[in-house]
C-alpha atoms as a PDB file:
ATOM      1  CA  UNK A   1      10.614  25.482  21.136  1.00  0.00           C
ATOM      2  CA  UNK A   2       7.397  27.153  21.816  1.00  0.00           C
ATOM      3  CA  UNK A   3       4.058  26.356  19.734  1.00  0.00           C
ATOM      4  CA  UNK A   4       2.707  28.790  17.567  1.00  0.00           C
ATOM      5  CA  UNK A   5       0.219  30.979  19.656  1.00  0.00           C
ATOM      6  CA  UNK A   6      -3.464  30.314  19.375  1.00  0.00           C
ATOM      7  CA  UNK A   7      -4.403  32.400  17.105  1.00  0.00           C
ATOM      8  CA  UNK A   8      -2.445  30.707  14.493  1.00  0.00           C
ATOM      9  CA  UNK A   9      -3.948  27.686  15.162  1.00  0.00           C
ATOM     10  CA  UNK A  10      -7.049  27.290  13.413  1.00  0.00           C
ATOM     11  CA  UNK A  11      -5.053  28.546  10.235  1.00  0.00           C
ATOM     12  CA  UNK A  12      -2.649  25.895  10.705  1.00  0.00           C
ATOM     13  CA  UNK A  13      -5.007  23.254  11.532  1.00  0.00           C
ATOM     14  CA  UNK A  14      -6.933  24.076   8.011  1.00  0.00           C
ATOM     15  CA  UNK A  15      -3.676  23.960   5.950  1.00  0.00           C
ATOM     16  CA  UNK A  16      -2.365  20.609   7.573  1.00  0.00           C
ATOM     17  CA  UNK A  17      -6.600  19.071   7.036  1.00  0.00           C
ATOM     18  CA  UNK A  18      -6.374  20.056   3.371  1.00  0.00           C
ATOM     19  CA  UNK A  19      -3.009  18.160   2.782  1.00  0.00           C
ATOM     20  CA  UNK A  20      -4.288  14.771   5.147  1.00  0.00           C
ATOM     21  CA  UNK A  21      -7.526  15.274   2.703  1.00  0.00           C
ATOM     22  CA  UNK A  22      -4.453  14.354  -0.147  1.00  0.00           C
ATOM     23  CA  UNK A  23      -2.512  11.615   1.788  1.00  0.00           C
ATOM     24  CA  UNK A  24      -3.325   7.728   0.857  1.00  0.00           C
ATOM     25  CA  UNK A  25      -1.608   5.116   1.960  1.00  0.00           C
ATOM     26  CA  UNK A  26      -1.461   3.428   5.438  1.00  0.00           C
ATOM     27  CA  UNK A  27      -2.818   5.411   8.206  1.00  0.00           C
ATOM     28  CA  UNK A  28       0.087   5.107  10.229  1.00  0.00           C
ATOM     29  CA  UNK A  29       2.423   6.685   8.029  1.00  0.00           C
ATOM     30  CA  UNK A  30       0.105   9.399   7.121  1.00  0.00           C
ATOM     31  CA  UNK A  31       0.000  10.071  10.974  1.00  0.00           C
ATOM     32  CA  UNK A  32       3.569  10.127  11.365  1.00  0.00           C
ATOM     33  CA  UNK A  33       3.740  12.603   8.060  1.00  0.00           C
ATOM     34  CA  UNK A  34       1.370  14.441   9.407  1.00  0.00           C
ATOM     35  CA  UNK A  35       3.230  14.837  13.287  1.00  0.00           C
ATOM     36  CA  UNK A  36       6.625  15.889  11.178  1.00  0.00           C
ATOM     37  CA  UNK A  37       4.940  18.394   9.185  1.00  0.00           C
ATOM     38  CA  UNK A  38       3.128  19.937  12.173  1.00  0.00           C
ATOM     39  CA  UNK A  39       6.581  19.808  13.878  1.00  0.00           C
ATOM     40  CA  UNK A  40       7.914  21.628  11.004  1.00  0.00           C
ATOM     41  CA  UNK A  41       5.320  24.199  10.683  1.00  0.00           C
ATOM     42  CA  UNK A  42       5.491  25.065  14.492  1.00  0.00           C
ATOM     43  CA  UNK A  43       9.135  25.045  14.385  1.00  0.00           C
ATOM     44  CA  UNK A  44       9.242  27.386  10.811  1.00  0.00           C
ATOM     45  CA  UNK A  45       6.251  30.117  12.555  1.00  0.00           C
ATOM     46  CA  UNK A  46       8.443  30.373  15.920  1.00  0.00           C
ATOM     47  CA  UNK A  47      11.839  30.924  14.187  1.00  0.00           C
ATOM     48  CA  UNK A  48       9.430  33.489  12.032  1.00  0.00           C
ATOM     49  CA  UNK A  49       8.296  35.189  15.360  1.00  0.00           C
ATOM     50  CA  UNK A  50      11.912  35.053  17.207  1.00  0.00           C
ATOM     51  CA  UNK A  51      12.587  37.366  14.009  1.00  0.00           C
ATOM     52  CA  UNK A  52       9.990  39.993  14.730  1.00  0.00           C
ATOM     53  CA  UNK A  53       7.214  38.941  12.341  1.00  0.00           C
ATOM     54  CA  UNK A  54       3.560  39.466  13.877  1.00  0.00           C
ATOM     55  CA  UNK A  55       1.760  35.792  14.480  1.00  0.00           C
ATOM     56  CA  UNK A  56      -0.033  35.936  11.168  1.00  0.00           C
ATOM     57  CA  UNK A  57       2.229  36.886   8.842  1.00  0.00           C
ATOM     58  CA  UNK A  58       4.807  34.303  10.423  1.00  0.00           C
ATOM     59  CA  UNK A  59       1.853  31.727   9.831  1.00  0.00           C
ATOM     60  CA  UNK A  60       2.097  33.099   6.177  1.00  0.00           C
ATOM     61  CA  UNK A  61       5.601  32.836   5.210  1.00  0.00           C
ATOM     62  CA  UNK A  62       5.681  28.913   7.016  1.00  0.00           C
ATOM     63  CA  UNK A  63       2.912  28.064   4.734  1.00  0.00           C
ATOM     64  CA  UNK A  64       4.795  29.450   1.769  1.00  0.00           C
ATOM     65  CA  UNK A  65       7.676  28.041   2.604  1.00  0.00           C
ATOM     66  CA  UNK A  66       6.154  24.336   2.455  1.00  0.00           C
ATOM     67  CA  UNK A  67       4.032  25.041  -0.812  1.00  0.00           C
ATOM     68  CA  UNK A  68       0.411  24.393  -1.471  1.00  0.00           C
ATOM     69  CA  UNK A  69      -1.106  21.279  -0.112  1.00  0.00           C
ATOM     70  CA  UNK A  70      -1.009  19.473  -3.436  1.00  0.00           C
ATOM     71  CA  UNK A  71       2.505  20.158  -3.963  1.00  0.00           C
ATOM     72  CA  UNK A  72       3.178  18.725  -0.269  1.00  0.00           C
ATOM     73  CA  UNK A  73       1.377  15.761  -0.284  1.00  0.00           C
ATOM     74  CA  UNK A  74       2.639  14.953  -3.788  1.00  0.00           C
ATOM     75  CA  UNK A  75       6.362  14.753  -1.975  1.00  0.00           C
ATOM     76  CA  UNK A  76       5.253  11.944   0.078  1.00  0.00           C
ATOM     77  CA  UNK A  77       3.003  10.216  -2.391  1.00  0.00           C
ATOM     78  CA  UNK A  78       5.778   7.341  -3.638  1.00  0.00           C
ATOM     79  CA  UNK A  79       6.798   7.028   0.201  1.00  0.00           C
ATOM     80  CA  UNK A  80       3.150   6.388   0.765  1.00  0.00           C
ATOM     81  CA  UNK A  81       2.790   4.183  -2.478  1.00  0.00           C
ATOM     82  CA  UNK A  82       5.255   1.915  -1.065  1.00  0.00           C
ATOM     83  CA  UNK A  83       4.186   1.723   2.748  1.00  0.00           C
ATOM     84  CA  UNK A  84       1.061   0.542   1.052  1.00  0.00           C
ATOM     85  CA  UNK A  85       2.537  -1.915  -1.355  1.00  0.00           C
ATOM     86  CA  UNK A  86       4.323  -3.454   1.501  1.00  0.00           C
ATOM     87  CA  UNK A  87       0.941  -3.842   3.190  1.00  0.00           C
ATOM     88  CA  UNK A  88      -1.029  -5.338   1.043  1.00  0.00           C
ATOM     89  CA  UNK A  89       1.716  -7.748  -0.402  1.00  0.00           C
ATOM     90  CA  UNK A  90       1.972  -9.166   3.441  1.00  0.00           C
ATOM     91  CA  UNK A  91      -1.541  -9.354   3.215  1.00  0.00           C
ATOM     92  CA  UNK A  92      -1.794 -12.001   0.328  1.00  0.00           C
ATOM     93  CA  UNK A  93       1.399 -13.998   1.476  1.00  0.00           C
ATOM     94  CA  UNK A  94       0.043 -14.085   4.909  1.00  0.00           C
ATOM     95  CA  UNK A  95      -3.811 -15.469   3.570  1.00  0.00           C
ATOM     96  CA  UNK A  96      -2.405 -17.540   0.588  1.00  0.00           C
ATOM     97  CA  UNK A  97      -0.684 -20.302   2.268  1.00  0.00           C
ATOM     98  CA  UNK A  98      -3.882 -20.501   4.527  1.00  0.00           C
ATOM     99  CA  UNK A  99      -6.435 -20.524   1.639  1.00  0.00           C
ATOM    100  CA  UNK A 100      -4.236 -22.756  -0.620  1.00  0.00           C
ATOM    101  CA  UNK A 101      -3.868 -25.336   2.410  1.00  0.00           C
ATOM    102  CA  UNK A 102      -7.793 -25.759   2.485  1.00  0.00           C
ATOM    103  CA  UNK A 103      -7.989 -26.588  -1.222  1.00  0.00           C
ATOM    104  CA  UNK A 104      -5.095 -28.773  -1.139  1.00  0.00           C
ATOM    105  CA  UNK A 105      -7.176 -30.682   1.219  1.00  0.00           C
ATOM    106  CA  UNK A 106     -10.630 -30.820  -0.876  1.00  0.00           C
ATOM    107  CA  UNK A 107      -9.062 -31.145  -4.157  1.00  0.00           C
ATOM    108  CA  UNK A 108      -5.716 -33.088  -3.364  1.00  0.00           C
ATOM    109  CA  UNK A 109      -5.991 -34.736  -0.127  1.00  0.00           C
ATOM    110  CA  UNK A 110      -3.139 -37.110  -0.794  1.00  0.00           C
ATOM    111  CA  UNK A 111      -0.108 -34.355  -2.096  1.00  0.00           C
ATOM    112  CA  UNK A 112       2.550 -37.161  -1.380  1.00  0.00           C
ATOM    113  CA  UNK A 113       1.100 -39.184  -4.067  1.00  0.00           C
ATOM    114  CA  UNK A 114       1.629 -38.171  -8.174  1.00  0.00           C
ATOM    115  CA  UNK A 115       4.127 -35.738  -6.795  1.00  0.00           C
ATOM    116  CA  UNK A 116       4.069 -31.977  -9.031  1.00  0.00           C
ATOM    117  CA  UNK A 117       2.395 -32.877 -12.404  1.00  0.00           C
ATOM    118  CA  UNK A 118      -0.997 -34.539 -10.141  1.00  0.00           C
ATOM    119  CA  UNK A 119      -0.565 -31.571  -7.729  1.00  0.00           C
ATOM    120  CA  UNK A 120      -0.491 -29.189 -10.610  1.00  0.00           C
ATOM    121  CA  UNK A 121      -3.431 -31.412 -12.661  1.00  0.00           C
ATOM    122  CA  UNK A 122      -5.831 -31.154  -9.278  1.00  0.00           C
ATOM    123  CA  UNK A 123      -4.759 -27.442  -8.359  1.00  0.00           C
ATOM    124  CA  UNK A 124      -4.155 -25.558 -11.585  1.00  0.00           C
ATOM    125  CA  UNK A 125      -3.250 -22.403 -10.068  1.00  0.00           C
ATOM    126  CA  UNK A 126      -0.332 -23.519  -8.569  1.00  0.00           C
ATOM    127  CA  UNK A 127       2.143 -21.920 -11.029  1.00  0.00           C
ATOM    128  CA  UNK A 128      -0.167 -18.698 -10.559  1.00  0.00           C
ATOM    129  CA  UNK A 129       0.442 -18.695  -6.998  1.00  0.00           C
ATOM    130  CA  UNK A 130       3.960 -19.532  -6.841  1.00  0.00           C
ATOM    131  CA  UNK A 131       4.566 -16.496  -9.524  1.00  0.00           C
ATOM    132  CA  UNK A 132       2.950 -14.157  -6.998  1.00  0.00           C
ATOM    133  CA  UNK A 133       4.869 -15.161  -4.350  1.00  0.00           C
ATOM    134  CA  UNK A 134       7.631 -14.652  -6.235  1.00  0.00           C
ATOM    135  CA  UNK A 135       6.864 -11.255  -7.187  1.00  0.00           C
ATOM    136  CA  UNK A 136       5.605 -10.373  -3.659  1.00  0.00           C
ATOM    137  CA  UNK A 137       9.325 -11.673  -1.848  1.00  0.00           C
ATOM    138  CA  UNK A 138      11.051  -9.507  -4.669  1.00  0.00           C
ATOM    139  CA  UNK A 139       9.477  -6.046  -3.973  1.00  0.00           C
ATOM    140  CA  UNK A 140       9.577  -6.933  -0.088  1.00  0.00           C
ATOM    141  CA  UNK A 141      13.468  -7.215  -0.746  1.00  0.00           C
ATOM    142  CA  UNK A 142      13.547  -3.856  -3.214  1.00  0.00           C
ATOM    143  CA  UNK A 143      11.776  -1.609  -0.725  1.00  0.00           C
ATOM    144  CA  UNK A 144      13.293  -2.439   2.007  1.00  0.00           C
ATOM    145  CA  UNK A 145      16.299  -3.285   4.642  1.00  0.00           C
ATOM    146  CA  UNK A 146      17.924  -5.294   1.616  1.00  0.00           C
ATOM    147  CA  UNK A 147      17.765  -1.892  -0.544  1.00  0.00           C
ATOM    148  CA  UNK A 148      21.357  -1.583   0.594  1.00  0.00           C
ATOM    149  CA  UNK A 149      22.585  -4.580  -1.591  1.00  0.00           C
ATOM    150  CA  UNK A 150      20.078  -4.948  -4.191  1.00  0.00           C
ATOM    151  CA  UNK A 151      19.038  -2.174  -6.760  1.00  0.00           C
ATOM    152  CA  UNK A 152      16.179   0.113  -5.122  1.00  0.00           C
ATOM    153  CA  UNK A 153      12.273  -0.554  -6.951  1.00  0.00           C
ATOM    154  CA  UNK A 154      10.123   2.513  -7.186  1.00  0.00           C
ATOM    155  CA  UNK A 155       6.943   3.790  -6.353  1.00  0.00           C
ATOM    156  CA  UNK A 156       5.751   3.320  -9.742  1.00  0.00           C
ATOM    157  CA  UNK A 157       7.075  -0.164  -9.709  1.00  0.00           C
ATOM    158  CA  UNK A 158       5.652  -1.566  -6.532  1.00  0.00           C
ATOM    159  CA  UNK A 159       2.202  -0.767  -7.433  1.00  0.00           C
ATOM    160  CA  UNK A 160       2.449  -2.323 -10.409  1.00  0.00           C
ATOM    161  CA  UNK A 161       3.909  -5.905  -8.252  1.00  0.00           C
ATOM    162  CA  UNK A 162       0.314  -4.728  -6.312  1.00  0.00           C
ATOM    163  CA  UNK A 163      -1.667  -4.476  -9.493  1.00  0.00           C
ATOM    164  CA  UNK A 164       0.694  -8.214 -10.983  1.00  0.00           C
ATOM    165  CA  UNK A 165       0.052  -9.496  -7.886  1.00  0.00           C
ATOM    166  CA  UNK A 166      -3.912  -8.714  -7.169  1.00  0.00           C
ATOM    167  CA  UNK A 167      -4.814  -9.755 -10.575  1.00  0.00           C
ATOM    168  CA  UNK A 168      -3.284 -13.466 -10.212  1.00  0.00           C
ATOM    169  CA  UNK A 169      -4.525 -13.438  -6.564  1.00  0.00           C
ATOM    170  CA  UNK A 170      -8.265 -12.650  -8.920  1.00  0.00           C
ATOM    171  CA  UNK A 171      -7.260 -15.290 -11.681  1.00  0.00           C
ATOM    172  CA  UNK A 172      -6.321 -18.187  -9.125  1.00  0.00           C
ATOM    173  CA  UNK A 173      -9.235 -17.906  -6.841  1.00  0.00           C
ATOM    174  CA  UNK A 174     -11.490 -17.667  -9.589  1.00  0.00           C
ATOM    175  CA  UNK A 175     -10.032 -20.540 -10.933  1.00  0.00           C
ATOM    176  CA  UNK A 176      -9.900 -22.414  -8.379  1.00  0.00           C
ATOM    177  CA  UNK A 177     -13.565 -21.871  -7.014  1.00  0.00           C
ATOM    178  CA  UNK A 178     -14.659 -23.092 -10.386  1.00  0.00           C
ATOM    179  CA  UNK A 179     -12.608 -26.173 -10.637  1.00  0.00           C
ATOM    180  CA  UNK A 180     -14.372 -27.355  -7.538  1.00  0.00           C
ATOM    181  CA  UNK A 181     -18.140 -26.392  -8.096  1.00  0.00           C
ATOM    182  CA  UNK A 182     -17.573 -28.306 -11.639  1.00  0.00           C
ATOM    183  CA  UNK A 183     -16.186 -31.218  -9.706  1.00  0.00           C
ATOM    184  CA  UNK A 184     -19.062 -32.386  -8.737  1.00  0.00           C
ATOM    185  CA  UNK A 185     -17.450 -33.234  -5.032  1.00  0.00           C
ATOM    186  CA  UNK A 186     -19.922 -33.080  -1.880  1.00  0.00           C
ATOM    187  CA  UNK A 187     -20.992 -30.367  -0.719  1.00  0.00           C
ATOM    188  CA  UNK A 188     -18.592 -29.909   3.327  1.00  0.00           C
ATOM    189  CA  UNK A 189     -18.108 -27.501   5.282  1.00  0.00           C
ATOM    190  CA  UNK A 190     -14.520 -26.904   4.818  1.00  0.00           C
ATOM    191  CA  UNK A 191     -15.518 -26.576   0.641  1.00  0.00           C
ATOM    192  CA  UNK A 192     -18.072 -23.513   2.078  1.00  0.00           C
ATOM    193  CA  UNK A 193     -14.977 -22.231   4.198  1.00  0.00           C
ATOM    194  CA  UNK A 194     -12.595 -22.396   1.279  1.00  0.00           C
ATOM    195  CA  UNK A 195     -14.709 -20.742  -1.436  1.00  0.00           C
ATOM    196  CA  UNK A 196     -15.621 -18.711   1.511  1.00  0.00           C
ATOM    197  CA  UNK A 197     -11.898 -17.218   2.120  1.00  0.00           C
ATOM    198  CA  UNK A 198     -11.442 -16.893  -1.630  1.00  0.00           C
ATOM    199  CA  UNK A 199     -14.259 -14.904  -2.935  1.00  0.00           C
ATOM    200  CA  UNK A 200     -13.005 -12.512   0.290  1.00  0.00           C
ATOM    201  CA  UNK A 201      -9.794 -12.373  -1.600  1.00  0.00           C
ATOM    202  CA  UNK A 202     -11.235 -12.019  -4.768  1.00  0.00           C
ATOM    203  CA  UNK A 203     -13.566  -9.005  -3.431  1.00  0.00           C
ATOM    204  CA  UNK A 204      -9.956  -7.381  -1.879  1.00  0.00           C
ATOM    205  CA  UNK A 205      -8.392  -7.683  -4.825  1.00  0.00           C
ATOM    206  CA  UNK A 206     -10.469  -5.761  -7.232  1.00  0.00           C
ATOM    207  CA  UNK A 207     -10.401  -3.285  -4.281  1.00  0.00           C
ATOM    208  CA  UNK A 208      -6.943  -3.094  -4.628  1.00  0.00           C
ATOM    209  CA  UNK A 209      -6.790  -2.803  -8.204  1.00  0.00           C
ATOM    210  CA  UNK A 210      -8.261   0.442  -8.340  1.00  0.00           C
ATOM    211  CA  UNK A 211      -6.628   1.554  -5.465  1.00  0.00           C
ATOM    212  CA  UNK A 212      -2.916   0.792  -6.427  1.00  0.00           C
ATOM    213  CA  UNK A 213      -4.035   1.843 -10.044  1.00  0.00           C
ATOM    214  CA  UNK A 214      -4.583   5.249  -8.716  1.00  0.00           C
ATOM    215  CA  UNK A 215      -1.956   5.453  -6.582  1.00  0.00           C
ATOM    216  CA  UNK A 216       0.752   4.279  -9.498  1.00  0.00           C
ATOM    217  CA  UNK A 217      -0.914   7.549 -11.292  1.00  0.00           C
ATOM    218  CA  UNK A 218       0.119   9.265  -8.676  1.00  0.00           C
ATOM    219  CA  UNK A 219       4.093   8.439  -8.423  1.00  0.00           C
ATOM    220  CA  UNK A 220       4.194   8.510 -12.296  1.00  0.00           C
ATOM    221  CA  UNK A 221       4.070  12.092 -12.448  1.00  0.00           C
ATOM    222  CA  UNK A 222       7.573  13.688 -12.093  1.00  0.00           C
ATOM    223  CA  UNK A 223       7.666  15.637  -8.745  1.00  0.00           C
ATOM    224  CA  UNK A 224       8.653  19.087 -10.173  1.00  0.00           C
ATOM    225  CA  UNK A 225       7.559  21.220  -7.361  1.00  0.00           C
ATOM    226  CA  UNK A 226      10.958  22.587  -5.414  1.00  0.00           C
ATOM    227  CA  UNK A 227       8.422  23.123  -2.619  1.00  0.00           C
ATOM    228  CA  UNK A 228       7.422  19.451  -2.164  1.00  0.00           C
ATOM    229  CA  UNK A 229      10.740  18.581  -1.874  1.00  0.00           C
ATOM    230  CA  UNK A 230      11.765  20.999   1.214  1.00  0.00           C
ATOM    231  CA  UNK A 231       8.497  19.087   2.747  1.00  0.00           C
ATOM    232  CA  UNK A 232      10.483  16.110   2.556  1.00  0.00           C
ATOM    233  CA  UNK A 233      13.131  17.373   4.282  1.00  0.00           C
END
């Protein structure tokens, strides 16, 4: 298949700018939406041509066929909701275990001793961070390989685990940064490291909170557009 000759270009160029202008998520997957629907358009304005339409109005009738750019990138907003769910979730599994390992050693440095209730008594957010965890391993399993045995979570849902999740990431860090400056403990460098870390997580999080909050706007309005959904396909 042939591209589309030049002088479509510019036109196409403009329509596909306008819908990346409406993508969020992950710029991966935005690329790779943005290579199929360029695929897609050059594909649609050559069979348009083979039929004897002039350049333009083949440009025309692909672009009508695929539906504004709101409608398009509306068909790929819960795809992109979850790519970015996914994202950040592995984000605060992968930097709690780190973080929570430095304040297990300034806080409890002896966890084999008083087993759970002292643990829980010199780390208080320990319930907060095995909930998140919890919540994080759960949408991981929802959205994806392990769809195919366990009941599929939406769009809508996973940035809600995103908004669960950054709020107790907020609550625990908060927490736990205060329960240390009120302890009264030395001053060490691996106290500046861990508070340090956390008020980095705590600055991501709000980040994320309006971020998923807007995206979870997003999915929650019913895709009604027939056009968005031939995008999809």
């Amino acid at each position: 298949m042939s591209p589309p000759p030049a002088a479509t270009r510019a036109r196409l160029d403009a329509y596909l700018g306008e819908i990346a202008a409406r993508l969020h998520g992950p710029s991966r997957r935005r690329a790779r939406i943005l290579t199929e629907l360029r695929d897609g358009l050059d594909e649609a304005v050559a069979d348009q041509i083979t039929a004897g339409l002039p350049a333009e109005d083949a440009v025309a009738v692909a672009i009508a066929r695929f539906g504004t750019p709101a409608a398009v990138a509306d068909a790929f907003a819960a795809e992109l909701t979850i790519a970015y769910a996914r994202r950040v979730l592995a984000w605060f599994v992968a930097t709690g275990p780190m973080v929570g390992i430095w304040w297990l050693f300034l806080l409890h440095p002896a966890p084999q001793r008083g087993g759970l209730i002292a643990l829980i008594a010199a780390i208080p957010v320990v319930p907060l961070a095995a909930a998140g965890l919890a919540a994080a391993a759960i949408t991981f399993a929802t959205t994806g390989r392990m769809m195919r045995w366990l009941p599929e979570a939406s769009a809508s849902r996973a940035a809600a685990t995103v908004l669960a999740v950054a709020g107790l990431v907020v609550v625990g860090d908060v927490t736990i940064v205060g329960v240390y400056l009120c302890s009264g403990a030395p001053v060490q460098p691996l106290g500046l490291v861990a508070v340090t870390a956390s008020l980095i997580r705590i600055g991501v999080s709000l980040l994320t909170v309006r971020r998923a909050t807007a995206l979870r706007r997003r999915v929650m309005v019913p895709d009604r557009s027939p056009v968005g959904r031939d995008a999809r396909r």
